[in-house]
N, C-alpha and C. Protein backbone atom coordinates (compact mmCIF):
# COMPACT_ATOMS: atom_id res chain seq x y z
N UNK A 1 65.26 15.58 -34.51
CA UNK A 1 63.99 16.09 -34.01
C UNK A 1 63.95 17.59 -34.25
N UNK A 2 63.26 18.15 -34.74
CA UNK A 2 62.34 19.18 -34.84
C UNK A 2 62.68 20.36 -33.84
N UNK A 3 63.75 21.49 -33.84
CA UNK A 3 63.55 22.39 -32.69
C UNK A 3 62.42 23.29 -32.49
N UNK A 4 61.83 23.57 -31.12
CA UNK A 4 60.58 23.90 -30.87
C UNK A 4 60.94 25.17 -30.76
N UNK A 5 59.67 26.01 -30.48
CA UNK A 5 59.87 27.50 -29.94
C UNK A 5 59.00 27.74 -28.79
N UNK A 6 59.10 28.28 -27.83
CA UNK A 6 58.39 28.58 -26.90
C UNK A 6 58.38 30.01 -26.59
N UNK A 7 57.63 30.89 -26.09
CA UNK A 7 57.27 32.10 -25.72
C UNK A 7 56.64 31.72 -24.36
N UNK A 8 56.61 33.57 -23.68
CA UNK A 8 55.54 33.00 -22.12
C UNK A 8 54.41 32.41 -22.38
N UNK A 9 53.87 32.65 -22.93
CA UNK A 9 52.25 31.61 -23.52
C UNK A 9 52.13 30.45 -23.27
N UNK A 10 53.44 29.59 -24.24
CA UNK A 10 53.54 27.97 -24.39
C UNK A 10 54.40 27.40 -23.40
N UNK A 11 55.32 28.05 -22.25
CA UNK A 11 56.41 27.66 -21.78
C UNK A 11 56.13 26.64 -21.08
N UNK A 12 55.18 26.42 -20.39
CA UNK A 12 54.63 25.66 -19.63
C UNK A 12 54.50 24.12 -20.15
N UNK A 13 53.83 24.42 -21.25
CA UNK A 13 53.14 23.78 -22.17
C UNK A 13 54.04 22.73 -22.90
N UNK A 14 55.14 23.18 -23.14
CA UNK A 14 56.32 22.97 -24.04
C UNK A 14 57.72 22.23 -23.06
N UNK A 15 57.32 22.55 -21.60
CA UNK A 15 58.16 21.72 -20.51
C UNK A 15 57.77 20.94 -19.90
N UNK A 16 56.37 20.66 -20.16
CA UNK A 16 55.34 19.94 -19.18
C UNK A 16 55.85 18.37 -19.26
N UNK A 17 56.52 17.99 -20.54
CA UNK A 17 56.63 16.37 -20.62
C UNK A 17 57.70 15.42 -20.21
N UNK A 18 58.30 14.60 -21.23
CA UNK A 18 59.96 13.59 -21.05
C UNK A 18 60.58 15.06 -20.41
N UNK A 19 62.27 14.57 -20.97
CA UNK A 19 63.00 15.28 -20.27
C UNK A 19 63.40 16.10 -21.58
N UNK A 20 63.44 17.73 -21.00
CA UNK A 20 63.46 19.14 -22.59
C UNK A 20 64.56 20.10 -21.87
N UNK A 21 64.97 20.22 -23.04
CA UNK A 21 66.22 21.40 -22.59
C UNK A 21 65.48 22.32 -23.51
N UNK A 22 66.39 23.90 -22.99
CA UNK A 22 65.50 24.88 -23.24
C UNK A 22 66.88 25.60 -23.08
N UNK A 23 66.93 26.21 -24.68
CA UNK A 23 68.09 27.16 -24.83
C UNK A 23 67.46 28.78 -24.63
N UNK A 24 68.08 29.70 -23.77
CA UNK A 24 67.55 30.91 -24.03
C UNK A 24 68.07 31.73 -24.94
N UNK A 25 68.15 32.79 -25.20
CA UNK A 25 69.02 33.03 -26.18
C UNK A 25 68.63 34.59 -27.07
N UNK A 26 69.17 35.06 -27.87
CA UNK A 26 68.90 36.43 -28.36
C UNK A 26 69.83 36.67 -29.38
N UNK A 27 69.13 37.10 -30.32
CA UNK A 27 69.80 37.25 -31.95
C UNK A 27 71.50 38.39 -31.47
N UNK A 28 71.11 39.43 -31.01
CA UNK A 28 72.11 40.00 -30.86
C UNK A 28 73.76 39.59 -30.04
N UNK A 29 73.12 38.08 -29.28
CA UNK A 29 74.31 37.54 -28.81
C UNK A 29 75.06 36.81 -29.08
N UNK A 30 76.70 37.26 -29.38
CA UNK A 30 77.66 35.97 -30.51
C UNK A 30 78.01 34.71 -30.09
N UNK A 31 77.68 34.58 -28.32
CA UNK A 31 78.23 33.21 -27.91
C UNK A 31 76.66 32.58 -28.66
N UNK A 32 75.65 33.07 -28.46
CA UNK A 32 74.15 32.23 -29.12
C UNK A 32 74.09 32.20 -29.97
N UNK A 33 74.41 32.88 -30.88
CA UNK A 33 74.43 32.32 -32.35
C UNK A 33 75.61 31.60 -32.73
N UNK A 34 76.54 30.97 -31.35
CA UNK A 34 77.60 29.83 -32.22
C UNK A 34 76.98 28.57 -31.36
N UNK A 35 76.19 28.93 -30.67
CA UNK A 35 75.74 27.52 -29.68
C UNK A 35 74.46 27.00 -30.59
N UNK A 36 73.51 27.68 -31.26
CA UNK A 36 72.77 27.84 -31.84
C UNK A 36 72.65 25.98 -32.99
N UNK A 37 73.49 26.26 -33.88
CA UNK A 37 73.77 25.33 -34.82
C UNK A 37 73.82 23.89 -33.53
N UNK A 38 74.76 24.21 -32.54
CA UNK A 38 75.26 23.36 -31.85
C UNK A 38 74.31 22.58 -31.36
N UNK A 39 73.53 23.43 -30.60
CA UNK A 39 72.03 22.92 -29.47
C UNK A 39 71.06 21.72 -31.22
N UNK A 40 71.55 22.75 -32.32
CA UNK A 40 70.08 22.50 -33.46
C UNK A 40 70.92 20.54 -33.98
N UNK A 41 71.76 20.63 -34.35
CA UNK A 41 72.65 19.47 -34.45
C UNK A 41 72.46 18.29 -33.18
N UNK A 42 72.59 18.62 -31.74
CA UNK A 42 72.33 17.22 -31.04
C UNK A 42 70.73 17.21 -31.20
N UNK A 43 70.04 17.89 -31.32
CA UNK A 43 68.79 17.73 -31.51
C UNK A 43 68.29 16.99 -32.67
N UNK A 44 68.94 16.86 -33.41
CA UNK A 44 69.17 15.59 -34.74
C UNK A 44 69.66 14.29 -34.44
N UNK A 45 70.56 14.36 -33.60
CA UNK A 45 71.34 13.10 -33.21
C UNK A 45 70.91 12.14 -31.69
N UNK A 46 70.19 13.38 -31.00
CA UNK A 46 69.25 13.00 -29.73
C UNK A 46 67.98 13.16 -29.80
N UNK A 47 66.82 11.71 -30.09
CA UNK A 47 65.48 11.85 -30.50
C UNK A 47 64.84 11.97 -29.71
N UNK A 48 65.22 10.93 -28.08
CA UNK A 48 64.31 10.85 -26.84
C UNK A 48 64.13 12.07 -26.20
N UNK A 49 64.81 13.62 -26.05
CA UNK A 49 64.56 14.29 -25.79
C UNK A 49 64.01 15.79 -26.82
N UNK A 50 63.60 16.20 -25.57
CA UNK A 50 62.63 17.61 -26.44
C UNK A 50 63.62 18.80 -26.42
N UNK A 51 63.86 19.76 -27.20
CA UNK A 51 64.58 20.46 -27.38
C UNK A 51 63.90 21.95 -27.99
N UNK A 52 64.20 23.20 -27.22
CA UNK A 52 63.10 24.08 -27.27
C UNK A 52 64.02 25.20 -27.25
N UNK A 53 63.56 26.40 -27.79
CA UNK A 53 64.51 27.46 -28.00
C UNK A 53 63.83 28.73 -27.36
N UNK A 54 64.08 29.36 -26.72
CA UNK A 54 63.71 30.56 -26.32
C UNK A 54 64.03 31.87 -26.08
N UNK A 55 63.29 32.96 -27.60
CA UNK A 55 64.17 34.23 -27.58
C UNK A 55 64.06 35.48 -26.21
N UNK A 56 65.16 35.70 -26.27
CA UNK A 56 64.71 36.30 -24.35
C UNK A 56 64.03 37.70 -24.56
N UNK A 57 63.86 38.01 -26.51
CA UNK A 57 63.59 39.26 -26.73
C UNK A 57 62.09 39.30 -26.83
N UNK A 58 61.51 38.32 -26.98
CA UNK A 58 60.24 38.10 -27.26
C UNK A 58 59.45 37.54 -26.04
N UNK A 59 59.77 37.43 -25.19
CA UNK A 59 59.11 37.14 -23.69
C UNK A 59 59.88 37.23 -22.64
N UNK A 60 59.43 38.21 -21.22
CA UNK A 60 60.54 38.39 -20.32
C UNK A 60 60.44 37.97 -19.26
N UNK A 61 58.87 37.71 -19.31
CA UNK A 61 58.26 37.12 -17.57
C UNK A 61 58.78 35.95 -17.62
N UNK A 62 59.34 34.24 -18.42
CA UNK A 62 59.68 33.44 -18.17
C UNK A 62 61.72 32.89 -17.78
N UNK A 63 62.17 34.39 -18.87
CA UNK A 63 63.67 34.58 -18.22
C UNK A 63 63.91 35.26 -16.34
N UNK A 64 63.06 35.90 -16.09
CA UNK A 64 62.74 36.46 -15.27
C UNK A 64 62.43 35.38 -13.87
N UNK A 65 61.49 34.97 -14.07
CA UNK A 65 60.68 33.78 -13.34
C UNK A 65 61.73 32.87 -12.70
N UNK A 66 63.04 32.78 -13.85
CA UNK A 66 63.86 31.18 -13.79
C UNK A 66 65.59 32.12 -13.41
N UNK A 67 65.03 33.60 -13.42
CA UNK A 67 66.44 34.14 -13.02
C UNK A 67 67.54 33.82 -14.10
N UNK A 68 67.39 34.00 -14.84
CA UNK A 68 68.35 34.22 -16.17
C UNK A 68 69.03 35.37 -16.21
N UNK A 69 70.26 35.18 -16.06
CA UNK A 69 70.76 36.56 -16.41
C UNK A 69 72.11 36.45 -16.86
N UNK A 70 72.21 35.63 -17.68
CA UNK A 70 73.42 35.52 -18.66
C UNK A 70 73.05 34.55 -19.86
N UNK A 71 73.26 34.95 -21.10
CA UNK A 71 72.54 34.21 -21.87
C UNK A 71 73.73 33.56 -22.72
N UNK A 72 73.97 32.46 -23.83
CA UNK A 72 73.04 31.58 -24.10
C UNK A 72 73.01 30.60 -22.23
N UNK A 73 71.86 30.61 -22.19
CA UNK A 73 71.39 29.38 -20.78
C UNK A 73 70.40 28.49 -21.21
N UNK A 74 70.88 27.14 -20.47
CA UNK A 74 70.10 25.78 -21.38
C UNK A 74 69.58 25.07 -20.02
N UNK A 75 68.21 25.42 -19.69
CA UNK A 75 67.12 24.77 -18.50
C UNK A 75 66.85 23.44 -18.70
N UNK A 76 67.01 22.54 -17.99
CA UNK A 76 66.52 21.30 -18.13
C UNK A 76 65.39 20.66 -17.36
N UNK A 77 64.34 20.72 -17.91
CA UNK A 77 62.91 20.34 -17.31
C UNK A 77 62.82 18.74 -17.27
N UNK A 78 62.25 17.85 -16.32
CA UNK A 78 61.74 16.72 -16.54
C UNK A 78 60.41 16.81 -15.26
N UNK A 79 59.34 16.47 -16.63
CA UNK A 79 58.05 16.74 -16.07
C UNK A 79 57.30 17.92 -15.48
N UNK A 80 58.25 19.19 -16.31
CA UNK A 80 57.71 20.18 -15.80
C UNK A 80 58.29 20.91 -15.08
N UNK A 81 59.44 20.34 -14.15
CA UNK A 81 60.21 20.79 -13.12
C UNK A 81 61.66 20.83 -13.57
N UNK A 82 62.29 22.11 -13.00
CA UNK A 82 63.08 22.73 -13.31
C UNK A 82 64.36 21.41 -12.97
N UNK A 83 65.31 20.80 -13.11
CA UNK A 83 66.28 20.07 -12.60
C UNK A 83 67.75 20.32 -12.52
N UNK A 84 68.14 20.96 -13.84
CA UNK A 84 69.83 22.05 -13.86
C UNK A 84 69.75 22.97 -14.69
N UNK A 85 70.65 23.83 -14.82
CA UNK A 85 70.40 24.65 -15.82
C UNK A 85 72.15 24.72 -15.73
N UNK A 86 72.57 25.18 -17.56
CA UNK A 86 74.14 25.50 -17.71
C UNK A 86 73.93 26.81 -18.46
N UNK A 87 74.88 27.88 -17.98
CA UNK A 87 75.17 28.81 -18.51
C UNK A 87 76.00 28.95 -19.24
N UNK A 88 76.13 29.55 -20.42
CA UNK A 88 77.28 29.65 -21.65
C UNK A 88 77.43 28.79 -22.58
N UNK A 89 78.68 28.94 -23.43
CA UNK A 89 78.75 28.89 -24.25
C UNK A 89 79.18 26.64 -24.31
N UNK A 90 78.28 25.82 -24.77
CA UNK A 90 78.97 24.31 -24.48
C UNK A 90 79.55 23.87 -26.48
N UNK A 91 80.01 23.24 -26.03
CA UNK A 91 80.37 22.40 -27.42
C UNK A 91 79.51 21.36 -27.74
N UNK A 92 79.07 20.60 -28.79
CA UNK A 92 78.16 19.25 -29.13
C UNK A 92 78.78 18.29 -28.01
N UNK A 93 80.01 18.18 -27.81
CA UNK A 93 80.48 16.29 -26.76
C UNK A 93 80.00 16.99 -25.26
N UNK A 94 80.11 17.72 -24.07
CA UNK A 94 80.01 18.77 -23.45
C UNK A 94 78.29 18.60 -23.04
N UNK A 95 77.76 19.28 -24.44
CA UNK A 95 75.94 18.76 -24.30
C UNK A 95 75.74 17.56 -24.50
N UNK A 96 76.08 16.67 -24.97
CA UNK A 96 75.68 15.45 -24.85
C UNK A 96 75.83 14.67 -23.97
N UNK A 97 77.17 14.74 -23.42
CA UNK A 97 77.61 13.99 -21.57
C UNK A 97 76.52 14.92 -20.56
N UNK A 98 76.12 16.20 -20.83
CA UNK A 98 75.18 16.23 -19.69
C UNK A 98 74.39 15.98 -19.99
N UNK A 99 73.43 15.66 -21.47
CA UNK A 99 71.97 15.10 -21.45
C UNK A 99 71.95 13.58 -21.08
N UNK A 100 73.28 12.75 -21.18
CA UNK A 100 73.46 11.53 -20.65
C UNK A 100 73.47 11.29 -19.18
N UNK A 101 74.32 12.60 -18.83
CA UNK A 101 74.04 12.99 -16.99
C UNK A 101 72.58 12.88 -16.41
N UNK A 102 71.82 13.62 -17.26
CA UNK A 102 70.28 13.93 -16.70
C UNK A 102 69.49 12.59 -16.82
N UNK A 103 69.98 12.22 -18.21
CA UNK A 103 69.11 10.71 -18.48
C UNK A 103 68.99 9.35 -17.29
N UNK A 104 70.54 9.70 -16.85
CA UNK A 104 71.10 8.47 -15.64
C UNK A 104 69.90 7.84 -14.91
């Protein structure tokens, strides 16, 4: 599946549905650009969910809003509503036992 992008504009918009993880994230950070590939890969291998990327440099009111303050962080929305969020750096097996967690 297709990774999305969201900004404050669409955030809403882009969490509103199934169940979406939402990587935050910022070019200048090295744990995010190795999680990066990682998050983009189960998103190939996991279709039922939505998978959305969000640069923390390009919108601040929605890192802000959700209290972010360590990045890469991966929000998990179902229906709009906030349900866990993991901070740092995960491996592909790691993200996949918790999107199986959330699915339960």
């Amino acid at each position: 599946m297709a990774i999305r992008h969201a900004n404050d504009e669409n955030f809403t918009e882009m969490t509103g549905g199934a169940l979406t993880l939402v990587d935050f994230w910022a070019p200048w950070c090295g744990p995010c650009r190795m999680f990066g590939p990682i998050f983009e890969a189960t998103s190939d291998t996991i279709t039922d969910v939505n998978f959305v990327k969000f640069n923390v440099e390009e919108g601040r009111r929605t890192p802000a809003k959700f209290g972010i303050r360590g990045i890469p962080c991966v929000l998990a929305f179902k229906n709009g509503e906030l349900v866990e969020a993991r901070t740092g750096l995960m491996d592909q097996d790691t993200l996949t036992e918790w999107i199986k967690e959330l699915k339960g």
